[in-house]
Each structure stands twice: as C-alpha cells, then as structure tokens.
C-alpha atoms as a PDB file:
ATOM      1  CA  UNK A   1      41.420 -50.655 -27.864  1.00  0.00           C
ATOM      2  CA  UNK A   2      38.160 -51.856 -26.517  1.00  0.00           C
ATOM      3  CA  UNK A   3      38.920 -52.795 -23.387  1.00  0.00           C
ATOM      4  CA  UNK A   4      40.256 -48.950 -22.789  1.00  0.00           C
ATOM      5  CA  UNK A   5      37.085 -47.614 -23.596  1.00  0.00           C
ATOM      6  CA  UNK A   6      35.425 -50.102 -21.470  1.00  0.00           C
ATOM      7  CA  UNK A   7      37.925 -49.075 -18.744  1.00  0.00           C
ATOM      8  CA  UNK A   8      37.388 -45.138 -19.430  1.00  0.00           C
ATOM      9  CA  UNK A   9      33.535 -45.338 -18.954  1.00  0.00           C
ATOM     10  CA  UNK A  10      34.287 -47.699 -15.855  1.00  0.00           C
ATOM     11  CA  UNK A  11      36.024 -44.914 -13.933  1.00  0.00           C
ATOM     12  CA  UNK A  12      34.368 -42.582 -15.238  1.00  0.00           C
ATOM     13  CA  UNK A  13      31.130 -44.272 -13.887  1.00  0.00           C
ATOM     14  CA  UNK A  14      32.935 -44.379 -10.831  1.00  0.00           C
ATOM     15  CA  UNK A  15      33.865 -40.737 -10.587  1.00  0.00           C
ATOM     16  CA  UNK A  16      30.182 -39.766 -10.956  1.00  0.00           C
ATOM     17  CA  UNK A  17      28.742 -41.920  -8.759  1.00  0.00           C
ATOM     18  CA  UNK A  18      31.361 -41.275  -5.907  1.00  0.00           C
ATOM     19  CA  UNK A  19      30.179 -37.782  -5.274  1.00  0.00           C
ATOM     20  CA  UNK A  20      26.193 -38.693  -5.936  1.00  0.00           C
ATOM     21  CA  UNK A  21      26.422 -41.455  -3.345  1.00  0.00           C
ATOM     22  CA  UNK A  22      28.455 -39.913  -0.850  1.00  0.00           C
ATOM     23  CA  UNK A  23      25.248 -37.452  -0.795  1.00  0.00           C
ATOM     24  CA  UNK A  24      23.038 -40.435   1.310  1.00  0.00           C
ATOM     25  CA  UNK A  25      25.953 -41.480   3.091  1.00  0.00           C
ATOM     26  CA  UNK A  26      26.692 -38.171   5.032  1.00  0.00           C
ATOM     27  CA  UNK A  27      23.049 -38.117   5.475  1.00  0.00           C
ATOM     28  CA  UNK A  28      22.890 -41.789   7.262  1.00  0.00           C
ATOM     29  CA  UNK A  29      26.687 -40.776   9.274  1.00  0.00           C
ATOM     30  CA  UNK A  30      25.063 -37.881  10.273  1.00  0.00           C
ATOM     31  CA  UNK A  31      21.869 -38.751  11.444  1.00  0.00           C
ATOM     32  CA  UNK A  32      23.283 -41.853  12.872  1.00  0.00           C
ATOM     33  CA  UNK A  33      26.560 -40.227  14.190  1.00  0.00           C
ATOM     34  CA  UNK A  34      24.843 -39.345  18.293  1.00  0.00           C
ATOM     35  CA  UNK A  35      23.589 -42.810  19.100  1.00  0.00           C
ATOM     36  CA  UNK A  36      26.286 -45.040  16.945  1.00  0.00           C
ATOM     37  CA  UNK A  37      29.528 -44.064  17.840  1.00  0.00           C
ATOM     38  CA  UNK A  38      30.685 -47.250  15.910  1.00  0.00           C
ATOM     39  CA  UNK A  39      29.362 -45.731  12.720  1.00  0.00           C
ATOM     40  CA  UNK A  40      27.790 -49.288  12.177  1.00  0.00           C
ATOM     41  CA  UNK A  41      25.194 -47.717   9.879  1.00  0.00           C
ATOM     42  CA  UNK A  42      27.742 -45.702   7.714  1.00  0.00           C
ATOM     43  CA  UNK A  43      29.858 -48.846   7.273  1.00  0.00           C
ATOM     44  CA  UNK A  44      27.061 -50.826   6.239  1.00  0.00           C
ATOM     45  CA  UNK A  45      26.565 -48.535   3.866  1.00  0.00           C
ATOM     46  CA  UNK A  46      30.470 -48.220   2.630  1.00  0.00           C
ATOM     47  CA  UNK A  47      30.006 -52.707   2.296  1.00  0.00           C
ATOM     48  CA  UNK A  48      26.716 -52.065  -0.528  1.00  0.00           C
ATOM     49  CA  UNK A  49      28.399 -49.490  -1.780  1.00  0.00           C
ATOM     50  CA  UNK A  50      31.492 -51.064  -2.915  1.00  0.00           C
ATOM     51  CA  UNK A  51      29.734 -54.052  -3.516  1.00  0.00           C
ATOM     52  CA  UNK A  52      27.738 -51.475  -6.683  1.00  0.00           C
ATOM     53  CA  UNK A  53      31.332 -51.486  -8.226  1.00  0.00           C
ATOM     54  CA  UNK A  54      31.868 -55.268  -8.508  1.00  0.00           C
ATOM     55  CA  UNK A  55      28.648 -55.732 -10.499  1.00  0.00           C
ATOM     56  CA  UNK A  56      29.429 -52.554 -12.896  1.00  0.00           C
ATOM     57  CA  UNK A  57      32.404 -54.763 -13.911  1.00  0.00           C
ATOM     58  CA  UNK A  58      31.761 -56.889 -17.048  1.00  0.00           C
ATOM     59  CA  UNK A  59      32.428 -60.201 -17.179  1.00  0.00           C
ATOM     60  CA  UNK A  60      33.883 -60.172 -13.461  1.00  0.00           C
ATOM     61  CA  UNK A  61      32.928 -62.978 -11.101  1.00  0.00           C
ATOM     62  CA  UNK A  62      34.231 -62.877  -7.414  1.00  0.00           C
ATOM     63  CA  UNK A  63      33.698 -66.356  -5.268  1.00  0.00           C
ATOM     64  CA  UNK A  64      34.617 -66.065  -1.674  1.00  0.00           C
ATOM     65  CA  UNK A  65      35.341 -69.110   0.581  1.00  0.00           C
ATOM     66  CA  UNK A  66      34.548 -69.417   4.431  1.00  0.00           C
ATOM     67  CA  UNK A  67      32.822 -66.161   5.087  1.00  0.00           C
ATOM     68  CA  UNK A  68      31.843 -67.532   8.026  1.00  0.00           C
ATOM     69  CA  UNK A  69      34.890 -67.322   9.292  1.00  0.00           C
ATOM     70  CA  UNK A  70      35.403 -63.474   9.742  1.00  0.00           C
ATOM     71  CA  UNK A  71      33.694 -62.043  12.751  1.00  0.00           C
ATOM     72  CA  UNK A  72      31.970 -58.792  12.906  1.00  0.00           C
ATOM     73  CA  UNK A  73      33.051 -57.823  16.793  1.00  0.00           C
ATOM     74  CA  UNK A  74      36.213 -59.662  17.807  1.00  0.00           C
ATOM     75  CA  UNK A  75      39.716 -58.293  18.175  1.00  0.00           C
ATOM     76  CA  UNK A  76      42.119 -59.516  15.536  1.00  0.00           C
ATOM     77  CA  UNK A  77      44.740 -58.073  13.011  1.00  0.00           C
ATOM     78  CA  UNK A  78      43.361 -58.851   9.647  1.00  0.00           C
ATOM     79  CA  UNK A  79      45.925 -59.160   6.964  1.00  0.00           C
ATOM     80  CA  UNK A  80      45.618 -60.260   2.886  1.00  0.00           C
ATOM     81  CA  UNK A  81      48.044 -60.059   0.160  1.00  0.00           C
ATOM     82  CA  UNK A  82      47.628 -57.040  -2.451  1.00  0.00           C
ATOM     83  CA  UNK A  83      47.567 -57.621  -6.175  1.00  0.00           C
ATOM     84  CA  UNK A  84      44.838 -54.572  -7.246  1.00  0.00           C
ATOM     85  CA  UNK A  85      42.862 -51.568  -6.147  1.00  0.00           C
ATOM     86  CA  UNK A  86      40.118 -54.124  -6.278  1.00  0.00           C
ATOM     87  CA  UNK A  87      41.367 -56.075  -3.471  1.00  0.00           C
ATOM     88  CA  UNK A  88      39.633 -53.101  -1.773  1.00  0.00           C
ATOM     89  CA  UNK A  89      36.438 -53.413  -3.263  1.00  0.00           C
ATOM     90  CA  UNK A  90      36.507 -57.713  -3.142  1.00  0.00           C
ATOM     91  CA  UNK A  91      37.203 -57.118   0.934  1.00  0.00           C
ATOM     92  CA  UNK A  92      34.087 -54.704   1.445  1.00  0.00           C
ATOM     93  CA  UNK A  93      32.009 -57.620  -0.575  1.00  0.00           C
ATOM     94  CA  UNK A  94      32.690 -60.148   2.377  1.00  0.00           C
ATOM     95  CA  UNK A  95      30.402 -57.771   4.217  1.00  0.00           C
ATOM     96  CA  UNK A  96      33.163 -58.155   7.271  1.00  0.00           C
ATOM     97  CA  UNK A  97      33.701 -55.203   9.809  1.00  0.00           C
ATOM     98  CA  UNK A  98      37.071 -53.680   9.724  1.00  0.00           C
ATOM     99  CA  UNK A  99      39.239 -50.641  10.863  1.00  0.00           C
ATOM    100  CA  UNK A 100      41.198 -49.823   7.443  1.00  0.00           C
ATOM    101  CA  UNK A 101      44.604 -48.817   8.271  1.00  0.00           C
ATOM    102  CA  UNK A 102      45.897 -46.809   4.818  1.00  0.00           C
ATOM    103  CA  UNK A 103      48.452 -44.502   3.662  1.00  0.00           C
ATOM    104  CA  UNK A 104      47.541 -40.844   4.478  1.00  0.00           C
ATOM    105  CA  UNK A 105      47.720 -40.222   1.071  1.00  0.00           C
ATOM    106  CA  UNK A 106      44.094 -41.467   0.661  1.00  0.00           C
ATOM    107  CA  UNK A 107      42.669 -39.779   3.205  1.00  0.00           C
ATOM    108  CA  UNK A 108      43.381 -36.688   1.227  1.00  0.00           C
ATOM    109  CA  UNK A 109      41.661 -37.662  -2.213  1.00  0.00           C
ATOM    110  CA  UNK A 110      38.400 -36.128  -2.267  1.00  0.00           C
ATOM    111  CA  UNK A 111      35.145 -38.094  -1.330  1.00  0.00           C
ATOM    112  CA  UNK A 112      37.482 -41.121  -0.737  1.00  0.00           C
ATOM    113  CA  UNK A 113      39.117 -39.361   2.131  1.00  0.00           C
ATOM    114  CA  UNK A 114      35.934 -38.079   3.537  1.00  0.00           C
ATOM    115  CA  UNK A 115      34.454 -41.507   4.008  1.00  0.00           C
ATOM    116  CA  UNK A 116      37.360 -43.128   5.712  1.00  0.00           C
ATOM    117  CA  UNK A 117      37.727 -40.357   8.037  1.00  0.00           C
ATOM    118  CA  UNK A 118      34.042 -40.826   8.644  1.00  0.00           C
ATOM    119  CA  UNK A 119      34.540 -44.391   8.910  1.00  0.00           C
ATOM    120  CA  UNK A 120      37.274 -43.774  12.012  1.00  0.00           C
ATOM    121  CA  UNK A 121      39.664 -45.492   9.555  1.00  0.00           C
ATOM    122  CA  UNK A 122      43.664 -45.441  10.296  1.00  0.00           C
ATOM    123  CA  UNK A 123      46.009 -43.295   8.729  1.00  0.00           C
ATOM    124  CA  UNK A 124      49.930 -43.514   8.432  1.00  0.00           C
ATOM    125  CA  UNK A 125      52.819 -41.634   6.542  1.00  0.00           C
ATOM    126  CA  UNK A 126      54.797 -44.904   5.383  1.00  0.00           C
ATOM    127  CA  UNK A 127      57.889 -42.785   4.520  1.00  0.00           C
ATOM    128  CA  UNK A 128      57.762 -41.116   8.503  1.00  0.00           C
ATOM    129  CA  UNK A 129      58.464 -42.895  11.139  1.00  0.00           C
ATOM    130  CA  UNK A 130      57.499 -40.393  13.226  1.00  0.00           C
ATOM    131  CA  UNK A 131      53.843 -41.290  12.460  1.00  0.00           C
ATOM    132  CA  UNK A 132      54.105 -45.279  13.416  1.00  0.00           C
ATOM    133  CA  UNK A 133      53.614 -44.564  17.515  1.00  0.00           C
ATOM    134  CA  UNK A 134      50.121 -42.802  16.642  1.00  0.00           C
ATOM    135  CA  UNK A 135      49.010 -45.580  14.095  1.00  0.00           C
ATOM    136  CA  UNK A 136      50.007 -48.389  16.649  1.00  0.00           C
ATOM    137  CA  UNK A 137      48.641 -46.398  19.347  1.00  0.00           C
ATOM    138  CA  UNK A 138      44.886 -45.705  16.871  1.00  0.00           C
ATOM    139  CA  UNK A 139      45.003 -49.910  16.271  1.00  0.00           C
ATOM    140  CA  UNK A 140      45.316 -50.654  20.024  1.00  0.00           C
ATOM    141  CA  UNK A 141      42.094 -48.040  21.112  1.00  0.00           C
ATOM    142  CA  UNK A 142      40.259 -50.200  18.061  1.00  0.00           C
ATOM    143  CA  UNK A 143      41.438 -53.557  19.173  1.00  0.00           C
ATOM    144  CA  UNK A 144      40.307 -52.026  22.707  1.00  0.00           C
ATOM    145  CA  UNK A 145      36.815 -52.022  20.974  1.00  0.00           C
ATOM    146  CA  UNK A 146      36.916 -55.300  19.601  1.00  0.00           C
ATOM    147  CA  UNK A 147      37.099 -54.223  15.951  1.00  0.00           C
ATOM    148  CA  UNK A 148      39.073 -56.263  13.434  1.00  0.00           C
ATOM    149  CA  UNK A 149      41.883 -54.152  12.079  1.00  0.00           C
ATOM    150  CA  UNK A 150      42.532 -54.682   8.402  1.00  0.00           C
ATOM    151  CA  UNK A 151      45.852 -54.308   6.924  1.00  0.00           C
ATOM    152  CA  UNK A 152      47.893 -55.108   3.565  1.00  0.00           C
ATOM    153  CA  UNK A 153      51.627 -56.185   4.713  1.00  0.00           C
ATOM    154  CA  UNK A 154      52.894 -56.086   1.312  1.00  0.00           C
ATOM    155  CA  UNK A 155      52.031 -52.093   1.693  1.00  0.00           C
ATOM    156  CA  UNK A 156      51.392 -52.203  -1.793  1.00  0.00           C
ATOM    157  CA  UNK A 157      50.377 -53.458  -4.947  1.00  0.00           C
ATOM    158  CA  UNK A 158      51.976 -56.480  -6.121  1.00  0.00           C
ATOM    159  CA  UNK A 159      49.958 -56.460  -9.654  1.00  0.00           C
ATOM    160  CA  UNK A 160      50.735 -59.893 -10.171  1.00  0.00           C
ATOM    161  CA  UNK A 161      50.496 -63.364  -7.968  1.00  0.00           C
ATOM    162  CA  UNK A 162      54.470 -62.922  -7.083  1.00  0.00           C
ATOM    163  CA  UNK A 163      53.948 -61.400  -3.328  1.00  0.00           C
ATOM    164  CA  UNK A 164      56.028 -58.700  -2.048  1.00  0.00           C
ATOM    165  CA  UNK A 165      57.752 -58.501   0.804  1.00  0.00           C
ATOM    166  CA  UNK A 166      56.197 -58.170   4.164  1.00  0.00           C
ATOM    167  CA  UNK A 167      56.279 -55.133   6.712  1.00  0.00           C
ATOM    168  CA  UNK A 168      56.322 -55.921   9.973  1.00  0.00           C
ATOM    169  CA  UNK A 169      53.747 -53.166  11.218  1.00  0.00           C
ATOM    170  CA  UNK A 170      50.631 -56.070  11.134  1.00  0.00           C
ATOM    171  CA  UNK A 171      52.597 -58.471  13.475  1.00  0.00           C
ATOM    172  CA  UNK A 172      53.947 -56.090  15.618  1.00  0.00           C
ATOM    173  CA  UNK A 173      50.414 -55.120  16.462  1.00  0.00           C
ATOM    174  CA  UNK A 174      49.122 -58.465  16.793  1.00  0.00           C
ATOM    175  CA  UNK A 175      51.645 -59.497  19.279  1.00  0.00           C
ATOM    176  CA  UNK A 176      52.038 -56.241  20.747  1.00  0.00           C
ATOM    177  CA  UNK A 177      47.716 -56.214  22.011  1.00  0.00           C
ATOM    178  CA  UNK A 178      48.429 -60.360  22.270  1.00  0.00           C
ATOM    179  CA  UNK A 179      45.127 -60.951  19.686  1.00  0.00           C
ATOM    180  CA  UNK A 180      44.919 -63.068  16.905  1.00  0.00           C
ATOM    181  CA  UNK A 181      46.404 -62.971  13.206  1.00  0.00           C
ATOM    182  CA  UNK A 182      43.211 -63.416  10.355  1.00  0.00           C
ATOM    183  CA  UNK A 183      44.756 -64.095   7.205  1.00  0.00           C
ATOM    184  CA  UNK A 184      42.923 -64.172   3.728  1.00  0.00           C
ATOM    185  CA  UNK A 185      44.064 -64.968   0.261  1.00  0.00           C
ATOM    186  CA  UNK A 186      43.085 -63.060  -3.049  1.00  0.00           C
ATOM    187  CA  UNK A 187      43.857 -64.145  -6.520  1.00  0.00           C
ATOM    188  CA  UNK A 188      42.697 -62.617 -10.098  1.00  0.00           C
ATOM    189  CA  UNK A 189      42.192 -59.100  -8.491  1.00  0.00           C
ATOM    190  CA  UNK A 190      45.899 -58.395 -10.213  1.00  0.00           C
ATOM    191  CA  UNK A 191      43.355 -58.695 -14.112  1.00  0.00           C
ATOM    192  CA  UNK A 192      41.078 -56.513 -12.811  1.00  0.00           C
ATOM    193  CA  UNK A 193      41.117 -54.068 -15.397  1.00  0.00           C
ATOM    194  CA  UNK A 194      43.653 -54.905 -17.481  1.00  0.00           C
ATOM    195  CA  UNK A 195      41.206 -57.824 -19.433  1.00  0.00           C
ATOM    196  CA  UNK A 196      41.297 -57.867 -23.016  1.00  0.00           C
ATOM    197  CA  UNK A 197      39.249 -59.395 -25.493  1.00  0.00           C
ATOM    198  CA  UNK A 198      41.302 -62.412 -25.307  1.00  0.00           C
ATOM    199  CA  UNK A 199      40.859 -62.755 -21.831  1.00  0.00           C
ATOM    200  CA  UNK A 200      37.400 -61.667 -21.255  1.00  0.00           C
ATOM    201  CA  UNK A 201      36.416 -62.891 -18.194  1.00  0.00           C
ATOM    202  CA  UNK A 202      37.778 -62.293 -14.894  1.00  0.00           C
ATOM    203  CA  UNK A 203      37.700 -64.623 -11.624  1.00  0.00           C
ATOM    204  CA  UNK A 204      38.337 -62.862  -8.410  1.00  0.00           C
ATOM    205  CA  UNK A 205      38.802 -65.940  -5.706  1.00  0.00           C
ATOM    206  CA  UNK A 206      38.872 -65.023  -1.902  1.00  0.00           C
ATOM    207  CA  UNK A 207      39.734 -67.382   0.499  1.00  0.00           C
ATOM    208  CA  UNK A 208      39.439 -66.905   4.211  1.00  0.00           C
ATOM    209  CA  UNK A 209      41.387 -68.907   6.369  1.00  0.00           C
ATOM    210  CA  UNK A 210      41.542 -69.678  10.338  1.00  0.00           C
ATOM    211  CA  UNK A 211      42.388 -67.385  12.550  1.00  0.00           C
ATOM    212  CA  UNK A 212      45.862 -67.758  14.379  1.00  0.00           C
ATOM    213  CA  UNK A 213      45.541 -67.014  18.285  1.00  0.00           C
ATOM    214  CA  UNK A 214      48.045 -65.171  20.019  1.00  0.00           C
ATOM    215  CA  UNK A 215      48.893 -68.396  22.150  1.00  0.00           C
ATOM    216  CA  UNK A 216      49.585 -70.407  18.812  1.00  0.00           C
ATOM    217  CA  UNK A 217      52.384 -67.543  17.180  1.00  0.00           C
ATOM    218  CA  UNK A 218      55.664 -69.907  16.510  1.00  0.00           C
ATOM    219  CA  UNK A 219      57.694 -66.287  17.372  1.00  0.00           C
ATOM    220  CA  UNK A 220      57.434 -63.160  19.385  1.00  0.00           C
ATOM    221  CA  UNK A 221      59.481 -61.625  16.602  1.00  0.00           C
ATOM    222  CA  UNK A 222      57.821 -59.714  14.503  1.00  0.00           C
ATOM    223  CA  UNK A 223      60.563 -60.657  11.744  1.00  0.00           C
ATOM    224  CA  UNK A 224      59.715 -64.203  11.997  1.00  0.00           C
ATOM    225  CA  UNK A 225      55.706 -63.941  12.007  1.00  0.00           C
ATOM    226  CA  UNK A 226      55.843 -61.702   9.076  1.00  0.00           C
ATOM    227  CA  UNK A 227      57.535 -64.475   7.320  1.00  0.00           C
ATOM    228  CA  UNK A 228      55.623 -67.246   8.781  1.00  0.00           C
ATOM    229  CA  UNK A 229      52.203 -65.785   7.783  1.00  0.00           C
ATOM    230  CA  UNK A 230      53.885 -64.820   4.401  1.00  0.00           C
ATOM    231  CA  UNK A 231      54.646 -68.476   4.015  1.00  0.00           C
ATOM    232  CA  UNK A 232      51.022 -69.651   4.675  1.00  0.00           C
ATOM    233  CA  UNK A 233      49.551 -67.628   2.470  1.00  0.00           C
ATOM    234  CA  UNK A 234      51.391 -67.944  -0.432  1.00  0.00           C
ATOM    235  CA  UNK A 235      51.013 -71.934   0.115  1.00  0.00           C
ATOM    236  CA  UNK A 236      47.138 -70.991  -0.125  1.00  0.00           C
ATOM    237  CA  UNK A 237      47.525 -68.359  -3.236  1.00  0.00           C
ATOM    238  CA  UNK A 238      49.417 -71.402  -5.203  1.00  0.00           C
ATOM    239  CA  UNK A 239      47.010 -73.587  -4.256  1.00  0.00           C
ATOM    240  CA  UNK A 240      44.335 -71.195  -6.119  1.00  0.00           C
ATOM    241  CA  UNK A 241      46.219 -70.790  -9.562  1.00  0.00           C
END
C-alpha cells in the first residue's frame, strides 16, 4: 500500500511539473529557435529536465558505464533494449544528443508531444506501413546532419530482463545510410516503480558499448543484424544481473 501512494504523488509530481516547466522551455526554443536550427539549447534543456525526475525517485540509483563513448555530433543508429518508461528518462541522464524516433501516439499526449515536436523528434504509426518511407526518409535528413538517431528495436516494453523480439526498422537504417550501429544495455529500469518495501532500493545500470561501423556488419540483411546485435546485447544484460 505504501509504495502506491509513493507512486501516486510521484506522477502526480510529474503531472504538475510537466506543464510548469514546459513554461521556460518554449521560452529558451523560442528565443533560441532563429540562430539554432539544431535546437541545441532546447535539448539541453529536455537532458536537466529529465534528469529532475531521476532524483524525485526514492531510493533510485542509476550508474552509467563508458559515457565517453556516445558522441554528441556523429552519424550512428543508436539502439538499447526496453524494460520501462524510465529507460527514457535513464537515456536523457547520459546527457547524449539524439533524434528520438517514437510512436505517433506520443506526439499527441499533451506537453509530451509538444516537446518532441519541438525537439525535431521522429514519428511513426507502427501498425501503418504506409508511414515507414517518411520515418526512414526523416532518419536519413538527420543522419545527413550528423545526429545520432535513437531507437528501441524491441518497440516496446519488455517489463522484465527477458528481451523481446527485434524489428528490423534500426538496421535497415543503419545499413541503408552505411553508418554505424551504437548499442547500450539497461537493466533495473523494468523495478522502476513497481518497488515495495521489501525491495526498497532500486539500481538502474547503463552500459554503453562500442560502436559497430558499417564496414564491420557480419550481414547486409537486416534479419541477420537485428539478431546479431540482439545477441550482443543480451550477452551484456546477463552479464549485469
């Protein structure tokens, strides 16, 4: 029973502060928006702001491992297994640069929506295939840019360590704009908010691993690289447990 209360006032913290903050954020996109087509400013911004909701959340640690390793300008598909919403959140803390591609679904929740919109984030209707030629075609005029292009093959939430399945949309693009596959590994995101008073800590582990040119891909096939960076991580995710 506690930890539902906690949980209540948690999103309900979160509710609150989504519309106050969004207030200095339009103010910063705005002002910014004429000399920063990148939105650089706004997405600095975005990275503190998520980072607020990982230190509302009691008793939640999050330890990330080569940092280093992600690069702020450099053209690269970006992909990370999905246990929680918080994988979200955990991302934004590495303070990397990325081009969210997300369900359009999102873009339509209010606030939420506005900033990634703002942010020149990707949208895609996963049940149309209609919509997969403009999402490819929104990834390659990023990659163009030499922005890292963040994506969740699973599609969605696993909840648990047991990946899903991978889609092959991630690899496609990768080999598709020939640049190179950035995989990184979250575990303990699936707790989240589901701790109880006999569990009542939480550690969130990120792990960033090396970056796997173009030149280096054992396939062409998107079917085969999907299950070849599957492979890899979940070596690194058992390795974490």
């Amino acid at each position: 029973m506690f930890y539902r209360i906690r949980n209540t006032i948690i999103w309900v913290i979160v509710g609150i502060t989504l519309f106050l903050i969004f207030i200095p954020f339009a103010i910063i996109w705005l002002v910014t928006y004429p000399f920063d087509r990148k939105h650089y400013a706004a997405r600095k911004f975005t990275q503190w702001w998520n980072t607020f909701y990982i230190t509302i959340l009691p008793n939640t640690r999050v330890f990330i491992e080569n940092k280093e390793k992600l690069s702020k300008e450099r053209a690269c598909i970006v992909i990370s297994n999905h246990q929680s919403l918080l994988d979200i959140v955990v991302l934004f803390h590495t303070f990397a640069y990325f081009i969210w591609v997300s369900k359009i679904e999102n873009f339509r929740v209010p606030v939420l929506g506005w900033v990634m919109r703002m942010n020149g984030y990707i949208s895609v209707k996963r049940e149309d295939p209609r919509s997969f030629p403009k999402m490819f075609e929104d990834i390659k005029k990023a990659l163009a840019k030499n922005e890292p292009v963040m994506m969740f093959p699973e599609g969605t939430r696993s909840q648990s360590r047991k990946m899903g399945r991978f889609k092959e949309g991630a690899f496609k693009a990768a080999i598709d704009n020939k640049v190179p596959i950035q995989p990184i590994v979250i575990d303990g995101s699936y707790i989240g908010l589901k701790k109880s008073k006999n569990d009542p800590s939480a550690t969130i582990r990120v792990k960033v691993l090396d970056p796997v040119p173009y030149e280096q891909f054992p396939s062409n096939n998107p079917s085969e690289l999907k299950e070849y960076f599957r492979d890899m991580i979940q070596k690194e995710l058992d390795k974490l447990m």
